[in-house]
C-alpha atoms as a PDB file:
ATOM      1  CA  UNK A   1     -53.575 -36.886  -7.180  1.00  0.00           C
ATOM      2  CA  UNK A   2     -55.341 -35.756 -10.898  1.00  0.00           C
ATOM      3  CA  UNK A   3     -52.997 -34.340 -13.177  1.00  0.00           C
ATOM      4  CA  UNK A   4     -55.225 -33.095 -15.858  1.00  0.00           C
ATOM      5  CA  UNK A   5     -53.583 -30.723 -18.520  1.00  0.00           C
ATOM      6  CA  UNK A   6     -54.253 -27.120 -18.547  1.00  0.00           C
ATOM      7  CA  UNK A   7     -52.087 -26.281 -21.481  1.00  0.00           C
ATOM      8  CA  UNK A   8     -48.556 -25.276 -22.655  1.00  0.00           C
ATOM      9  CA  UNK A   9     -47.619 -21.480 -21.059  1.00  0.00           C
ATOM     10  CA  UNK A  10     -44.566 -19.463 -21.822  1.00  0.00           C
ATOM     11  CA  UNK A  11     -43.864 -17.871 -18.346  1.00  0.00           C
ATOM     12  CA  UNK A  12     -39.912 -15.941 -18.407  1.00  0.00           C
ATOM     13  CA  UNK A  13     -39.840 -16.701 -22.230  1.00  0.00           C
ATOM     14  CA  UNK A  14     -39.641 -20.811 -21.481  1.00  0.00           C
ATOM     15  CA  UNK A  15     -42.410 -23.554 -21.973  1.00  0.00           C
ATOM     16  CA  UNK A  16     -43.779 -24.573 -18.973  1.00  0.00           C
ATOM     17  CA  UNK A  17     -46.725 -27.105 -18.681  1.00  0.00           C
ATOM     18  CA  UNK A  18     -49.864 -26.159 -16.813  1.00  0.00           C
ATOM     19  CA  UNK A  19     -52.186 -28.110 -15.031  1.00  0.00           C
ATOM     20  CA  UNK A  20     -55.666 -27.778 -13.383  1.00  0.00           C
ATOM     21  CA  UNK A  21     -55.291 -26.564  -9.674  1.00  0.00           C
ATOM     22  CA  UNK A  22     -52.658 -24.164 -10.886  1.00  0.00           C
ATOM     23  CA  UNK A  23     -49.044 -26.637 -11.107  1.00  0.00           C
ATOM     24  CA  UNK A  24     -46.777 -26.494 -12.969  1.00  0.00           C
ATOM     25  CA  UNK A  25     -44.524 -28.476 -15.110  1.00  0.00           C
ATOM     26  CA  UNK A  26     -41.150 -26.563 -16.677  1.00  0.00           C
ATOM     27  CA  UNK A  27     -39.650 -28.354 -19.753  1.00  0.00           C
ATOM     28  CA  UNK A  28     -36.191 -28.432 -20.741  1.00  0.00           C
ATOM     29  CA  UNK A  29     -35.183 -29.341 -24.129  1.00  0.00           C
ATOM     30  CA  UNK A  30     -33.045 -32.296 -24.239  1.00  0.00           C
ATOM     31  CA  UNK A  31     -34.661 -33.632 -21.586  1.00  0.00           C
ATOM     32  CA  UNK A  32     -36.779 -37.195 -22.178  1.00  0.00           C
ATOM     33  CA  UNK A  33     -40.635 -36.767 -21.781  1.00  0.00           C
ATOM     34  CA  UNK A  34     -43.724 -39.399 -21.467  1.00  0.00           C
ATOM     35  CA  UNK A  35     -47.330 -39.753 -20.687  1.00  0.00           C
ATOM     36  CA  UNK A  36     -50.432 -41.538 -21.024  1.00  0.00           C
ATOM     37  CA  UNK A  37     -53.942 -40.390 -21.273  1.00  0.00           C
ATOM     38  CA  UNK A  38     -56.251 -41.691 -19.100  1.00  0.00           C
ATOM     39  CA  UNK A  39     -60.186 -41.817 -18.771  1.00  0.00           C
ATOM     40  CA  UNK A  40     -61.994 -38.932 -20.754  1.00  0.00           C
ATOM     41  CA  UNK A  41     -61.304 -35.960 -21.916  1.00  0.00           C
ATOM     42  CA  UNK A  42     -63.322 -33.119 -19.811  1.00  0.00           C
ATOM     43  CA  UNK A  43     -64.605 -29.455 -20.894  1.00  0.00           C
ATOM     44  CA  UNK A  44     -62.217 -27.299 -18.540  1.00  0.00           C
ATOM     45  CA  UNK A  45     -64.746 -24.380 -18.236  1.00  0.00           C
ATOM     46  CA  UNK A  46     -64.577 -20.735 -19.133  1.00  0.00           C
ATOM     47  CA  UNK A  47     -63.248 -17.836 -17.238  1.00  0.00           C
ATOM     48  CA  UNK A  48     -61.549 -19.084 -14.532  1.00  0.00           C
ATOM     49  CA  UNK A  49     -64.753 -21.227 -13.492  1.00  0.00           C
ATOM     50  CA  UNK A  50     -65.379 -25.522 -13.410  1.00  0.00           C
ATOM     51  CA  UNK A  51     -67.956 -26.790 -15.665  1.00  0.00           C
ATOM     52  CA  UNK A  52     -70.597 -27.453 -13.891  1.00  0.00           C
ATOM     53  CA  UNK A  53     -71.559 -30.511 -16.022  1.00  0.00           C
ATOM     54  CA  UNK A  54     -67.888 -31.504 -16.458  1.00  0.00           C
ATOM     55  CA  UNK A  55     -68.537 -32.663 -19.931  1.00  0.00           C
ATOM     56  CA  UNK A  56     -66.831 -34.685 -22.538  1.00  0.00           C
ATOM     57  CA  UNK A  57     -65.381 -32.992 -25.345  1.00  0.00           C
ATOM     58  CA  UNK A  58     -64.063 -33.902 -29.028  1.00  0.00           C
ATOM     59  CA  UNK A  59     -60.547 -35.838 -28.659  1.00  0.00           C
ATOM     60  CA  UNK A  60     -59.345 -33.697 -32.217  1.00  0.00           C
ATOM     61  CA  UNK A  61     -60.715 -30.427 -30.928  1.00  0.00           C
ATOM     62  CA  UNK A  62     -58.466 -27.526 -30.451  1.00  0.00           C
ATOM     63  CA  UNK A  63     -60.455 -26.228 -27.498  1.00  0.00           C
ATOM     64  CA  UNK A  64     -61.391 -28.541 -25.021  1.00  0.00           C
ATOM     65  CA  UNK A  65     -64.801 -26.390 -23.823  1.00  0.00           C
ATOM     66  CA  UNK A  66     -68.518 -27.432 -24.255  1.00  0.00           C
ATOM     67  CA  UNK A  67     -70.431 -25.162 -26.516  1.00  0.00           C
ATOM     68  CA  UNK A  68     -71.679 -23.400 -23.371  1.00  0.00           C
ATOM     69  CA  UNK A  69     -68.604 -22.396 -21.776  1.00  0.00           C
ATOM     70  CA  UNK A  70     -67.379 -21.786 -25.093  1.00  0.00           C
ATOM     71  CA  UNK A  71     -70.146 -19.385 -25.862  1.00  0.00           C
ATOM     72  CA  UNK A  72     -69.342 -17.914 -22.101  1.00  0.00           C
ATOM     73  CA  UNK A  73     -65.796 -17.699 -22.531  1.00  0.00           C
ATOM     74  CA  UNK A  74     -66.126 -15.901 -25.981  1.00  0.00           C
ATOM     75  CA  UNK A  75     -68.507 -13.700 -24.577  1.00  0.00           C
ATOM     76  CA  UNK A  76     -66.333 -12.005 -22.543  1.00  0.00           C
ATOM     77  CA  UNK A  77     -63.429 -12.188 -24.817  1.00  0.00           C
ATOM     78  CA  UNK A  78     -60.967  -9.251 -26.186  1.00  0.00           C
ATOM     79  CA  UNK A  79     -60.632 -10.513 -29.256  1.00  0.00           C
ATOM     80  CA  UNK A  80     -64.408 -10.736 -29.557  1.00  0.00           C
ATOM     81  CA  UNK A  81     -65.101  -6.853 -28.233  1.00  0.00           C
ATOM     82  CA  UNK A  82     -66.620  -8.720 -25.535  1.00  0.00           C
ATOM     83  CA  UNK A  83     -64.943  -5.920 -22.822  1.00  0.00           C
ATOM     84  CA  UNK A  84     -64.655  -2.721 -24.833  1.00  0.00           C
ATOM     85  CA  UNK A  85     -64.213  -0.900 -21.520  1.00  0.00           C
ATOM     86  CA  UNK A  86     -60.640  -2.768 -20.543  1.00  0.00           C
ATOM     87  CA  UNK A  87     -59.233   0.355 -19.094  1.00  0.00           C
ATOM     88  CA  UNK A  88     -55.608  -1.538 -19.965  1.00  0.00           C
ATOM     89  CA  UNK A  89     -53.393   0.189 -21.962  1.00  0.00           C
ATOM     90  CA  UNK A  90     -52.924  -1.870 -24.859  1.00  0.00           C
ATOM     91  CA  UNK A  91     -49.958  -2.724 -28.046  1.00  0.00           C
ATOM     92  CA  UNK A  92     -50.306  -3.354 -31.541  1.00  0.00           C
ATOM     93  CA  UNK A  93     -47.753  -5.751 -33.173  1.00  0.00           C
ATOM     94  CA  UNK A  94     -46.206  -7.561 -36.049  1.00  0.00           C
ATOM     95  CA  UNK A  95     -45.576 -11.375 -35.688  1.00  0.00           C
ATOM     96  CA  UNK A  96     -43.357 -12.995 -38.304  1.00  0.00           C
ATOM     97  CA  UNK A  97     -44.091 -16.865 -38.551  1.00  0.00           C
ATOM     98  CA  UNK A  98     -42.144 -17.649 -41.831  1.00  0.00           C
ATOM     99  CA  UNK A  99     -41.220 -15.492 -45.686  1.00  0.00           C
ATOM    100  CA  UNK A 100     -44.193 -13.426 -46.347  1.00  0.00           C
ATOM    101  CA  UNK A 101     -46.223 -14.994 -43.780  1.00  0.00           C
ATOM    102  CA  UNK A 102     -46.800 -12.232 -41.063  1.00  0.00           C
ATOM    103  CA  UNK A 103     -49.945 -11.002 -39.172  1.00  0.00           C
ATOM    104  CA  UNK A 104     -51.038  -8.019 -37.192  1.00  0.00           C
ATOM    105  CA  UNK A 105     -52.858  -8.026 -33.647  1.00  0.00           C
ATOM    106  CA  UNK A 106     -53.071  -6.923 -30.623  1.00  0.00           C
ATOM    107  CA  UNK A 107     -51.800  -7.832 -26.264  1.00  0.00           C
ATOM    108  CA  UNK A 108     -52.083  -6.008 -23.053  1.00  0.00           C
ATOM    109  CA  UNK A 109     -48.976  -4.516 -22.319  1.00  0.00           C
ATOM    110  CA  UNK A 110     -48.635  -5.537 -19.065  1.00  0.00           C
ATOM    111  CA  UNK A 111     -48.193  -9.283 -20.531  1.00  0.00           C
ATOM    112  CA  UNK A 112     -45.063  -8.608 -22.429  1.00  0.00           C
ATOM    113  CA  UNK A 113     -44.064 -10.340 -25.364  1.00  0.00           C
ATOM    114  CA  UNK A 114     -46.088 -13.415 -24.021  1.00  0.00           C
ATOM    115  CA  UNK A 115     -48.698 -13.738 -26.502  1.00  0.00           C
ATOM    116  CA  UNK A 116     -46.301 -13.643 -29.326  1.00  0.00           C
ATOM    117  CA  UNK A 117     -44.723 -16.859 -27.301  1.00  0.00           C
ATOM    118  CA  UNK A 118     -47.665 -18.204 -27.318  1.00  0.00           C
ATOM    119  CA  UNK A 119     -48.895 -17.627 -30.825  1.00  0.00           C
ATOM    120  CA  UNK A 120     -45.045 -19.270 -32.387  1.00  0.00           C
ATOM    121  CA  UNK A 121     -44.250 -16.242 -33.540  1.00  0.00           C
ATOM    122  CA  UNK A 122     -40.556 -17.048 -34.851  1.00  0.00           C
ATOM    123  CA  UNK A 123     -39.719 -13.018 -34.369  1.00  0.00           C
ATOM    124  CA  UNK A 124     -42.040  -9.736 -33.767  1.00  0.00           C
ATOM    125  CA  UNK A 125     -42.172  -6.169 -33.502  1.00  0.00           C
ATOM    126  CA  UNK A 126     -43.846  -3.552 -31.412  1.00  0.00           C
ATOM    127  CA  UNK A 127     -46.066  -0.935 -33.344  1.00  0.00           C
ATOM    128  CA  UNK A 128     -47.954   1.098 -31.260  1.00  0.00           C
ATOM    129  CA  UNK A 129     -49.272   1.416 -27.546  1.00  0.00           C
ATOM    130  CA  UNK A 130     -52.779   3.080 -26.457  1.00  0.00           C
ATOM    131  CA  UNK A 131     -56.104   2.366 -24.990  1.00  0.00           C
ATOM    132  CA  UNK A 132     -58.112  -0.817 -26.178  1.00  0.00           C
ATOM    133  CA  UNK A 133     -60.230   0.288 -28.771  1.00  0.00           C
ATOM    134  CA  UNK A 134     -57.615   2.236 -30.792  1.00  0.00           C
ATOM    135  CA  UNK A 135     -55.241  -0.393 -30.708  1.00  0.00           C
ATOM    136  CA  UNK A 136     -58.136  -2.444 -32.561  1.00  0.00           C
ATOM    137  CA  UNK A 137     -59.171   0.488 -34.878  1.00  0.00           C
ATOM    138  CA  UNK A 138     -55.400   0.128 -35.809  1.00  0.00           C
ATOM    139  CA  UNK A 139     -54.873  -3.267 -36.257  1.00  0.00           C
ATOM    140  CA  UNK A 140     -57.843  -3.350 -38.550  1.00  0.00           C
ATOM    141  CA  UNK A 141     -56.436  -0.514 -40.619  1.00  0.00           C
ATOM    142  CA  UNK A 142     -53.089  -2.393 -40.753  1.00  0.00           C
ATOM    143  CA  UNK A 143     -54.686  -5.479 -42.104  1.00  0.00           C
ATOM    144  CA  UNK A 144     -56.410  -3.738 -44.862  1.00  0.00           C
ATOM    145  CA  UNK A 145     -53.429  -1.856 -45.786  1.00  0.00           C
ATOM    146  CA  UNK A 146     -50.531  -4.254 -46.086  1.00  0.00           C
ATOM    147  CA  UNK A 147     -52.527  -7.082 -46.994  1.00  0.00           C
ATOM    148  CA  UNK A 148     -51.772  -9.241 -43.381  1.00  0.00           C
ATOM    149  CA  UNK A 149     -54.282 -11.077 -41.909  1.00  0.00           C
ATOM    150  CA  UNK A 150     -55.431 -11.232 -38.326  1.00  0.00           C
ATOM    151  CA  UNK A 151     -54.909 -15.117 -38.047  1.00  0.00           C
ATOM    152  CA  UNK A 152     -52.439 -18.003 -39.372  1.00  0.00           C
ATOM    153  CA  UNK A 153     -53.662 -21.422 -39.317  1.00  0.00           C
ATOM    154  CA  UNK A 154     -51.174 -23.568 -37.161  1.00  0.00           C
ATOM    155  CA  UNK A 155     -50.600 -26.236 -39.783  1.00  0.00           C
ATOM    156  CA  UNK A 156     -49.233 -23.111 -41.963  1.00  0.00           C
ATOM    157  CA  UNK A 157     -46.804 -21.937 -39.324  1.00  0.00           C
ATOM    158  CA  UNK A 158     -45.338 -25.874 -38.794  1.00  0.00           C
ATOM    159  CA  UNK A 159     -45.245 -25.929 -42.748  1.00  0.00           C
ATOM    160  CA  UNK A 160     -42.555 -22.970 -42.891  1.00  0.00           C
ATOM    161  CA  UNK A 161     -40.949 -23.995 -39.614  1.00  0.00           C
ATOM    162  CA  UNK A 162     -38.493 -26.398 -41.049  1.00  0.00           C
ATOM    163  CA  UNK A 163     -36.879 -24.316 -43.886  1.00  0.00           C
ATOM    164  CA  UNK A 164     -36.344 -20.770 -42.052  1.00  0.00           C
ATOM    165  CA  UNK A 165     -33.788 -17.818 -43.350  1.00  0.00           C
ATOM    166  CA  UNK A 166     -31.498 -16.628 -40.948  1.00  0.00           C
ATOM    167  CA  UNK A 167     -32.090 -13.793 -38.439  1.00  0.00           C
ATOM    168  CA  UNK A 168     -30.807 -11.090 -40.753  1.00  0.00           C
ATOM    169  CA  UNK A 169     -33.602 -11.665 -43.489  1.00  0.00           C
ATOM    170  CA  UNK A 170     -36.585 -11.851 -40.615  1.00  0.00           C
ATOM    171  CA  UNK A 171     -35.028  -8.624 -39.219  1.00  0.00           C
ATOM    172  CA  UNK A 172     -35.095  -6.764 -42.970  1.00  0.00           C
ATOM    173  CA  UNK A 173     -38.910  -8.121 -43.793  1.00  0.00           C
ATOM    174  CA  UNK A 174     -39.991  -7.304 -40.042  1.00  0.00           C
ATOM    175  CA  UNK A 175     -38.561  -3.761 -40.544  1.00  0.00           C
ATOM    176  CA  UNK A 176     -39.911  -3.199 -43.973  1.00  0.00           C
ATOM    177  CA  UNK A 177     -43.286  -3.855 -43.062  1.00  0.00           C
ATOM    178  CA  UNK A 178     -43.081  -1.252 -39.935  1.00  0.00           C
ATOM    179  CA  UNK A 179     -41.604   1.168 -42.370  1.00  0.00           C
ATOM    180  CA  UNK A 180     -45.065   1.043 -44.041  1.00  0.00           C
ATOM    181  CA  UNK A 181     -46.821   0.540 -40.770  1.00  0.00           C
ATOM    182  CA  UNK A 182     -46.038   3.657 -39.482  1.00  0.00           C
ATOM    183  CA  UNK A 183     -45.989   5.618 -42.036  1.00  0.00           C
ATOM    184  CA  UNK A 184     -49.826   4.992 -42.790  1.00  0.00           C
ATOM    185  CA  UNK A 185     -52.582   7.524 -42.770  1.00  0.00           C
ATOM    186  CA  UNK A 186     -55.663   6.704 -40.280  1.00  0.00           C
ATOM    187  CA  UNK A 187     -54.029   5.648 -37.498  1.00  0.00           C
ATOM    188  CA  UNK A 188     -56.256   6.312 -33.879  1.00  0.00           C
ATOM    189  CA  UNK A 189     -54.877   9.299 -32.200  1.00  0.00           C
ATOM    190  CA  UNK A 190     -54.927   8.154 -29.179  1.00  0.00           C
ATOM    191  CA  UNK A 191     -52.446   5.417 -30.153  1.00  0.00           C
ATOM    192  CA  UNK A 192     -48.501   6.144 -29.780  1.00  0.00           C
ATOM    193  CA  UNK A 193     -46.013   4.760 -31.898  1.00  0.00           C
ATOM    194  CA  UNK A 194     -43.023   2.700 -31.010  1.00  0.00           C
ATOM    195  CA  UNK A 195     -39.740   2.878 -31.722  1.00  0.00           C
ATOM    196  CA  UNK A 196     -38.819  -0.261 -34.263  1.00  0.00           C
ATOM    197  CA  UNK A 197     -36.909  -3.443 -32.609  1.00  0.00           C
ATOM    198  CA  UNK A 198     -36.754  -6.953 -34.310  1.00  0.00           C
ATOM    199  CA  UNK A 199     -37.817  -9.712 -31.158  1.00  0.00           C
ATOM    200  CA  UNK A 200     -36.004 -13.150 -32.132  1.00  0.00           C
ATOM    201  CA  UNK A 201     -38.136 -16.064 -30.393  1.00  0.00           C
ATOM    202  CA  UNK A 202     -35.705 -19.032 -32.118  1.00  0.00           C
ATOM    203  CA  UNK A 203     -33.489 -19.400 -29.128  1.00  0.00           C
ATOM    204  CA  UNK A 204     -36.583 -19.514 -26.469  1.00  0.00           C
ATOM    205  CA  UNK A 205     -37.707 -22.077 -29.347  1.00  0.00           C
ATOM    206  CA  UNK A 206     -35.094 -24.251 -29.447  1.00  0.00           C
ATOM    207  CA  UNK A 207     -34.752 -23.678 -33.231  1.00  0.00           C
ATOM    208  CA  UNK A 208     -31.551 -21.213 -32.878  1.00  0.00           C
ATOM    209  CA  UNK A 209     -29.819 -23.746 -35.039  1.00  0.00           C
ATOM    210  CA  UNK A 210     -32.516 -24.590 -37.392  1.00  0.00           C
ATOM    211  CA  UNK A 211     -34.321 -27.953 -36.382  1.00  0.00           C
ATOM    212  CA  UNK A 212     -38.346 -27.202 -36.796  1.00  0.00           C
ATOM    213  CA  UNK A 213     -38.533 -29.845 -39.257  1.00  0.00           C
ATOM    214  CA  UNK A 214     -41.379 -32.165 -38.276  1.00  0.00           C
ATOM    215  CA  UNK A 215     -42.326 -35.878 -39.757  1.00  0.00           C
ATOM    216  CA  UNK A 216     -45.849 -36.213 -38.052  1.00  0.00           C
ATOM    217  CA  UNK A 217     -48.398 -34.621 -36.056  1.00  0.00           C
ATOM    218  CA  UNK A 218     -50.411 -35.888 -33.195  1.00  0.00           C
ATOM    219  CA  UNK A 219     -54.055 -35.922 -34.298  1.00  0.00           C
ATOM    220  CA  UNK A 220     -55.974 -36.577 -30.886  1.00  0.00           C
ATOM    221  CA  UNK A 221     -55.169 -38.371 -27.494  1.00  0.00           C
ATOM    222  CA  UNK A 222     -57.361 -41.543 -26.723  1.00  0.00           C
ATOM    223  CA  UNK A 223     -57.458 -43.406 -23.430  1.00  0.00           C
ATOM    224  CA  UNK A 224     -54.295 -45.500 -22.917  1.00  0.00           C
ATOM    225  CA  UNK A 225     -52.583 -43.919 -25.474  1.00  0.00           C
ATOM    226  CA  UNK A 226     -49.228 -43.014 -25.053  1.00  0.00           C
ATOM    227  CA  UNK A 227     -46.432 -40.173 -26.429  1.00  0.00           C
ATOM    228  CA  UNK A 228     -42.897 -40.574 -25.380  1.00  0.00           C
ATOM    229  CA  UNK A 229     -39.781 -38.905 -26.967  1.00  0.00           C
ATOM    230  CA  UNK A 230     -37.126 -36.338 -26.440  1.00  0.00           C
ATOM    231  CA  UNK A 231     -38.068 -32.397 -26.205  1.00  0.00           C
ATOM    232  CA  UNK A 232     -35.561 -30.792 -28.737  1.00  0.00           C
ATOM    233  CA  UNK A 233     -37.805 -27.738 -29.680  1.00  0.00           C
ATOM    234  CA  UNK A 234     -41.248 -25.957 -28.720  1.00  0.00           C
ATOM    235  CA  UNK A 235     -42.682 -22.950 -30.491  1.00  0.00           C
ATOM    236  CA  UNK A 236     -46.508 -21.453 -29.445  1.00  0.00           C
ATOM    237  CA  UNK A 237     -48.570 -24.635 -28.287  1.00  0.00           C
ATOM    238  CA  UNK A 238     -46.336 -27.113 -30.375  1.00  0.00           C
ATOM    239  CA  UNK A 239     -43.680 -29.326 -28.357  1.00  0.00           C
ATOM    240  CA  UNK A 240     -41.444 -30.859 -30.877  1.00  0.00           C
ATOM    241  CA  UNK A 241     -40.483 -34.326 -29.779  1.00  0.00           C
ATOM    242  CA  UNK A 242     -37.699 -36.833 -31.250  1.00  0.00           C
ATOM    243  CA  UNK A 243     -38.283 -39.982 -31.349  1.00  0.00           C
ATOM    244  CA  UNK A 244     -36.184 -43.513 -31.226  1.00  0.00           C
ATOM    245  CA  UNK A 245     -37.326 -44.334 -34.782  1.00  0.00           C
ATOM    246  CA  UNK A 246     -35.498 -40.954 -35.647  1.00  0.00           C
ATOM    247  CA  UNK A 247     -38.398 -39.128 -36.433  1.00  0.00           C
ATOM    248  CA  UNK A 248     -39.331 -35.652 -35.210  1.00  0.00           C
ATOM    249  CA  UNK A 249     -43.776 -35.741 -33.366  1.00  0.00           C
ATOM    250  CA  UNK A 250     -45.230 -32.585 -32.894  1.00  0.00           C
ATOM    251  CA  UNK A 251     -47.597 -32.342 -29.855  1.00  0.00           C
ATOM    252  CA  UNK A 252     -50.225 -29.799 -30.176  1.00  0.00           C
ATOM    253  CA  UNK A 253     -50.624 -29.347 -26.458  1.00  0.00           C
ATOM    254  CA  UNK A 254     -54.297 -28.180 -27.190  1.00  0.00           C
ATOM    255  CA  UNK A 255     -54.892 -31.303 -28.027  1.00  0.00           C
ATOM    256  CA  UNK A 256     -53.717 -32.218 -24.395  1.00  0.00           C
ATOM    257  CA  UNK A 257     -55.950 -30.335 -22.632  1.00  0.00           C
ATOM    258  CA  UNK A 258     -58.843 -31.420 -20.574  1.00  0.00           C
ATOM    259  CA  UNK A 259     -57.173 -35.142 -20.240  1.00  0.00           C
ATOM    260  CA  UNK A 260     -55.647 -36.906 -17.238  1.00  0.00           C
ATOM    261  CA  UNK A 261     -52.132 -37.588 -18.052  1.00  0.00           C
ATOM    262  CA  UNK A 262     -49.809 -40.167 -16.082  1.00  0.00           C
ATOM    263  CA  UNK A 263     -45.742 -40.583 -16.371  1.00  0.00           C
ATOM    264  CA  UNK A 264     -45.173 -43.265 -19.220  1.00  0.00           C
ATOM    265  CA  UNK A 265     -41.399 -44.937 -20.076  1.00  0.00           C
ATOM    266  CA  UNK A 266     -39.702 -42.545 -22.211  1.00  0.00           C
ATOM    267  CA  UNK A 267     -38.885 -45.111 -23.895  1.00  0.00           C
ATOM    268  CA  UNK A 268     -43.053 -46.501 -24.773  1.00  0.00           C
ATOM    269  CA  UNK A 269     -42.922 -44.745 -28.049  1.00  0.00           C
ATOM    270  CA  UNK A 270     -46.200 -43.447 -29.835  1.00  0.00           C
ATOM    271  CA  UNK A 271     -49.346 -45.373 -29.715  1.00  0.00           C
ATOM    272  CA  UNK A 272     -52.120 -42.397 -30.331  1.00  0.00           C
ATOM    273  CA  UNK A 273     -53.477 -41.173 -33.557  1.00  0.00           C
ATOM    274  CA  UNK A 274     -50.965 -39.050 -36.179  1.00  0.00           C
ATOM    275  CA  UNK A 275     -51.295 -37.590 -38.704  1.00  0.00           C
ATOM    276  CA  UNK A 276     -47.716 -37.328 -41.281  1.00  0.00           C
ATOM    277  CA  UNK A 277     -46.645 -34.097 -42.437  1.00  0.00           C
ATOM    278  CA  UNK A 278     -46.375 -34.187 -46.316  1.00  0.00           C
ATOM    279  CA  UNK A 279     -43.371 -34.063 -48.471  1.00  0.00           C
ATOM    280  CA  UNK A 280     -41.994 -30.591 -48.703  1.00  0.00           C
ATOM    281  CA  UNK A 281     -44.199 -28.875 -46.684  1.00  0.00           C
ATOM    282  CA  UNK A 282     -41.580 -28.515 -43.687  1.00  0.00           C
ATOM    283  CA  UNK A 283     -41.369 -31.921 -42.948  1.00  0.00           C
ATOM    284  CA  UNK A 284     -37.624 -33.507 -42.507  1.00  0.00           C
ATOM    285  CA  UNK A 285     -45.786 -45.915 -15.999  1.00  0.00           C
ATOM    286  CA  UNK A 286     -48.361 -44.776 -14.231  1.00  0.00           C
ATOM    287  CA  UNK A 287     -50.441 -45.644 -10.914  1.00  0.00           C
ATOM    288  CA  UNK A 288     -48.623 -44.024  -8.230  1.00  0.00           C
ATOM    289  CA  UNK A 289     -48.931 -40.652  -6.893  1.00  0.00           C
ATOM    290  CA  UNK A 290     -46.694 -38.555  -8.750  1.00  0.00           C
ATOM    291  CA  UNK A 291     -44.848 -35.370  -7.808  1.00  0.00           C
ATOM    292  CA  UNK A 292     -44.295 -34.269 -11.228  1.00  0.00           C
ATOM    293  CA  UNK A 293     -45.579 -35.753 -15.173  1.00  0.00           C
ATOM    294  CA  UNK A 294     -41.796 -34.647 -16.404  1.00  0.00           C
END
């Protein structure tokens, strides 16, 4: 049985690893995890469907698609405009990732606080709730009026990870930005506003107690390599992994996507491409079937 990776998922608020043909693998922290790549790494199609070429992809790309199922996937993507009829109601949102570094967007409702899971968002807040295309007319009226952007770069939200205030500061910058959120001129009539409440993500993270430190980040999988250590924290796509050496590896599980992975000694240590985390920017088996990676 193929156990190729179909990314990290954050079903119930805890990180569960997918795979193709729709398993899954939950992950406990504290627990000991390894695996080894195997073979190629393969484009995993676009909406919902196989590539029909099954292609090789880039080991250090983020998105494990060919350019033509990327180009099909965006196509038909929300966050492109690609379905400007989504009859879904939809919510506009504040994520906080660190001090000062927050951005605006935009979920279906009917996913929850999912995508802010997803995204590492250390804490959030609801803004507003309405049909598709004022929820984006609002979010782009947000970012041009408090300054936030629609994106933050992943390396930037491991960076402040490590050195975090406590809940009570998140809360008071979360709630000062909604203050001036709401209060804004321009906003899409259609679009209702929501009562403010501060979302903490650090527990679901792991990182209640601090601990997002990292020392090194895994820059690509290659065939036969291996990445073994102990799950203490996850956060968005990141699992945070200690390691004997005393270290702290975070695995960008999009890098993990599209490859064949098989159980490895949680004890085989680290033998795939990192990359270290610089100095004050938040650093600190296989061959039988299996019935489970973890």
């Amino acid at each position: 049985m193929e156990w190729r990776c179909a990314g990290l998922g954050w079903p119930s608020g805890k990180p569960v690893l997918r795979w193709a043909g729709g398993r899954d693998s939950a992950l406990a922290y504290g627990t000991d995890i390894g695996f080894r790549a195997v073979g190629e790494r393969r484009c995993v199609g676009a909406r919902g469907n196989p590539c029909p070429l099954r292609a090789v992809v880039p080991g250090r790309a983020t998105q494990a698609r060919c350019p033509e199922c990327a180009r099909l996937d965006r196509a038909f993507s929300v966050a492109a405009d690609g379905v400007p009829d989504d009859p879904r109601t939809y919510r506009v949102y504040l994520a906080w990732f660190g001090p000062g570094l927050v951005k605006a967007g935009i979920t279906a409702e009917q996913r929850g606080g999912a995508r802010l899971l997803e995204q590492g968002a250390m804490a959030f807040c609801w803004l507003g709730r309405g049909p598709l295309m004022a929820a984006r007319r609002t979010e782009e009226l947000l970012r041009a009026a408090l300054g936030v952007p629609d994106r933050v770069p992943y390396a930037r939200k491991r960076e402040v990870r490590g050195a975090l205030p406590g809940w009570a500061e998140r809360a008071r910058e979360l709630a000062e930005l909604y203050g001036r959120a709401v209060g804004l001129d321009g906003w899409a009539e259609a679009l209702e506003r929501v009562a403010f409440e501060a979302v903490d993500h650090s527990g679901a993270f792991g990182l209640d107690s601090g601990g997002g430190a990292s020392d090194a980040v895994v820059r690509e999988l290659v065939d036969g390599g291996v990445v073994a250590g102990r799950l203490v924290a996850a956060a968005g796509p990141d699992l945070h992994l200690a390691l004997a050496d005393g270290g702290v590896l975070v695995v960008d599980t999009r890098m993990l996507v599209g490859w064949e992975l098989v159980a490895a000694d949680a004890g085989a240590g680290v033998t795939v491409p990192v990359r270290a985390v610089a100095a004050g920017s938040g650093g600190s088996g296989g061959g039988a079937e299996q019935d489970g990676l973890f």
